[in-house]
Protein backbone atom coordinates (compact mmCIF):
# COMPACT_ATOMS: atom_id res chain seq x y z
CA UNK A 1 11.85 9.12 13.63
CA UNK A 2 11.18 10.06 17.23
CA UNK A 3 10.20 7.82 20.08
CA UNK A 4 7.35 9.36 20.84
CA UNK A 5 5.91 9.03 16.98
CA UNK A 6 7.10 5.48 17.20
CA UNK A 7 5.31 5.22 20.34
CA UNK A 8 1.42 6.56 19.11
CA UNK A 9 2.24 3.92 16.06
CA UNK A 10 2.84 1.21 18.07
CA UNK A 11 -0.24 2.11 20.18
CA UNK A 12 -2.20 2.41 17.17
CA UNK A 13 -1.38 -0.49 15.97
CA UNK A 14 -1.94 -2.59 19.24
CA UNK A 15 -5.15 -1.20 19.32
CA UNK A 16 -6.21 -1.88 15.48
CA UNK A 17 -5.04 -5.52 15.94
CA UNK A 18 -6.08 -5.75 19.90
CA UNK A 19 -10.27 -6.30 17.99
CA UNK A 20 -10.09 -6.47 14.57
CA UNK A 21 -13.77 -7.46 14.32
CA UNK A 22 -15.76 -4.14 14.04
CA UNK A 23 -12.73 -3.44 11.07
CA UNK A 24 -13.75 -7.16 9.38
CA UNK A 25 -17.75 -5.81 9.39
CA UNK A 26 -17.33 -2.12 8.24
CA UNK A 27 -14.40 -2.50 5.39
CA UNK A 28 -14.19 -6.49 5.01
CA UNK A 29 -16.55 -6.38 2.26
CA UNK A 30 -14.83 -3.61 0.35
CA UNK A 31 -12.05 -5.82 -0.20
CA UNK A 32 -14.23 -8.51 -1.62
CA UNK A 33 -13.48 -7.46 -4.86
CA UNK A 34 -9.68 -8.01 -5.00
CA UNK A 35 -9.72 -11.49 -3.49
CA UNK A 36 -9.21 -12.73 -6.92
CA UNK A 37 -6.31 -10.03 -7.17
CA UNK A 38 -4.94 -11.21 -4.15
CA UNK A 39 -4.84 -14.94 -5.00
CA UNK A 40 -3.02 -13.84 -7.66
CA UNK A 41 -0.31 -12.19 -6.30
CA UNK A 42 -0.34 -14.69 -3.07
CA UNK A 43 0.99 -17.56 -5.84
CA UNK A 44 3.55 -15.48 -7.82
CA UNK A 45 4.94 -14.72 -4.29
CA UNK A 46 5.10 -17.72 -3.00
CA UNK A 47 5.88 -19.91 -6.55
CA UNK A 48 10.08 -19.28 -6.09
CA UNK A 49 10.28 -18.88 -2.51
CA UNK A 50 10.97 -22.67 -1.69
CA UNK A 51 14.05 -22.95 0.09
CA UNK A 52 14.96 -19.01 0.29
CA UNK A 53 15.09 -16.53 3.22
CA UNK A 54 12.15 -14.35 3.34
CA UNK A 55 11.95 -11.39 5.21
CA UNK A 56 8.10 -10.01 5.41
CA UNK A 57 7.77 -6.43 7.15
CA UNK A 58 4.52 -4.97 8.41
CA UNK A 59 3.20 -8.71 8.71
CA UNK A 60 0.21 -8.01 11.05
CA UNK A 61 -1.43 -10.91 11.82
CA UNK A 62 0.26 -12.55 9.35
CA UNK A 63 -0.53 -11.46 5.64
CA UNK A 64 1.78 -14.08 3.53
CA UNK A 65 3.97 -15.08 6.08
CA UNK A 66 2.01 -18.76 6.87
CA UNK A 67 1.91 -19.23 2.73
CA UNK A 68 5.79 -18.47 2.90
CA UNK A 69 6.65 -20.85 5.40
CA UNK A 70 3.93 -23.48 4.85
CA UNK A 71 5.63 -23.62 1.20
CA UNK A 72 9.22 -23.91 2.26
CA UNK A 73 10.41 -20.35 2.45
CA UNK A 74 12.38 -19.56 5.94
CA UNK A 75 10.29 -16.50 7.27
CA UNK A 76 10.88 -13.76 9.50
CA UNK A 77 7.84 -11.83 9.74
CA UNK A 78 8.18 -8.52 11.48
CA UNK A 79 5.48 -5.66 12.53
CA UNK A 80 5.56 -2.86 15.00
CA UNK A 81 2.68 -4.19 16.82
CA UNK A 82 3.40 -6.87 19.35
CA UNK A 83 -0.83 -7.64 19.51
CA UNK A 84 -0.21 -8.55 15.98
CA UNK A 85 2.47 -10.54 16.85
CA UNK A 86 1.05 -12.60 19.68
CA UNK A 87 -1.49 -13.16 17.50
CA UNK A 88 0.50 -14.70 14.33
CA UNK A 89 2.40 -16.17 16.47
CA UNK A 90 -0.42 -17.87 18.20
CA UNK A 91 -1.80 -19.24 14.83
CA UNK A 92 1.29 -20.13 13.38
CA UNK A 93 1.89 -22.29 16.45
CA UNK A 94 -1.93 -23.56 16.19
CA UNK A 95 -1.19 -24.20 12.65
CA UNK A 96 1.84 -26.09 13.78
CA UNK A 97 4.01 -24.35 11.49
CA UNK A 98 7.46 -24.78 12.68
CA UNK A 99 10.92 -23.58 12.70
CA UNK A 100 11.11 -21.99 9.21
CA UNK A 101 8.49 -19.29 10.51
CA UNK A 102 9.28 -16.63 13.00
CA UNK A 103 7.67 -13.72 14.27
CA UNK A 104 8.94 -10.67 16.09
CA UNK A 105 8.30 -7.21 16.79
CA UNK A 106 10.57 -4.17 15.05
């Protein structure tokens, strides 16, 4: 993959994540319907991870990363974006999730 492409990604990316909100209004209720779905497959994730290295890619914001580590996993959560990844980051240390969870951007 090129630098440049990697580049208008990244850029993309920052952007999507820099003000998420006007995403939230337009598609947020769309995804309504799988929240149940979601649940779901949030719990058979997590379930076995206790005590195991988890590596989550294309995190954003942090998708299952907090659930991970909250639950005893060791996480390293990974996205192109580095808006997405000040903001995890951010939460997680709000959250005051600790070592087991870390965040970088790849």
């Amino acid at each position: 993959m090129n630098d440049s492409r990697i580049g208008r990604e990244r850029a993309f990316h920052d952007d999507r994540f820099a003000d998420d909100s006007e995403r939230q209004r337009t598609v947020g209720r769309f995804y309504q319907i799988v929240d149940r779905m979601m649940a779901d497959y949030t719990s058979g994730v997590v379930k076995d991870a206790r005590g195991k290295k988890v590596l989550e890619y294309g995190c954003g914001t942090g998708s299952q990363a907090f659930s991970l580590a909250t639950d005893g996993a060791h996480v390293t959560a990974i996205d192109i974006s580095a808006t997405a990844i000040a903001i995890a980051s951010a939460q997680a240390e709000s959250l005051g999730i600790g070592p087991d969870l870390t965040f970088a951007e790849m």
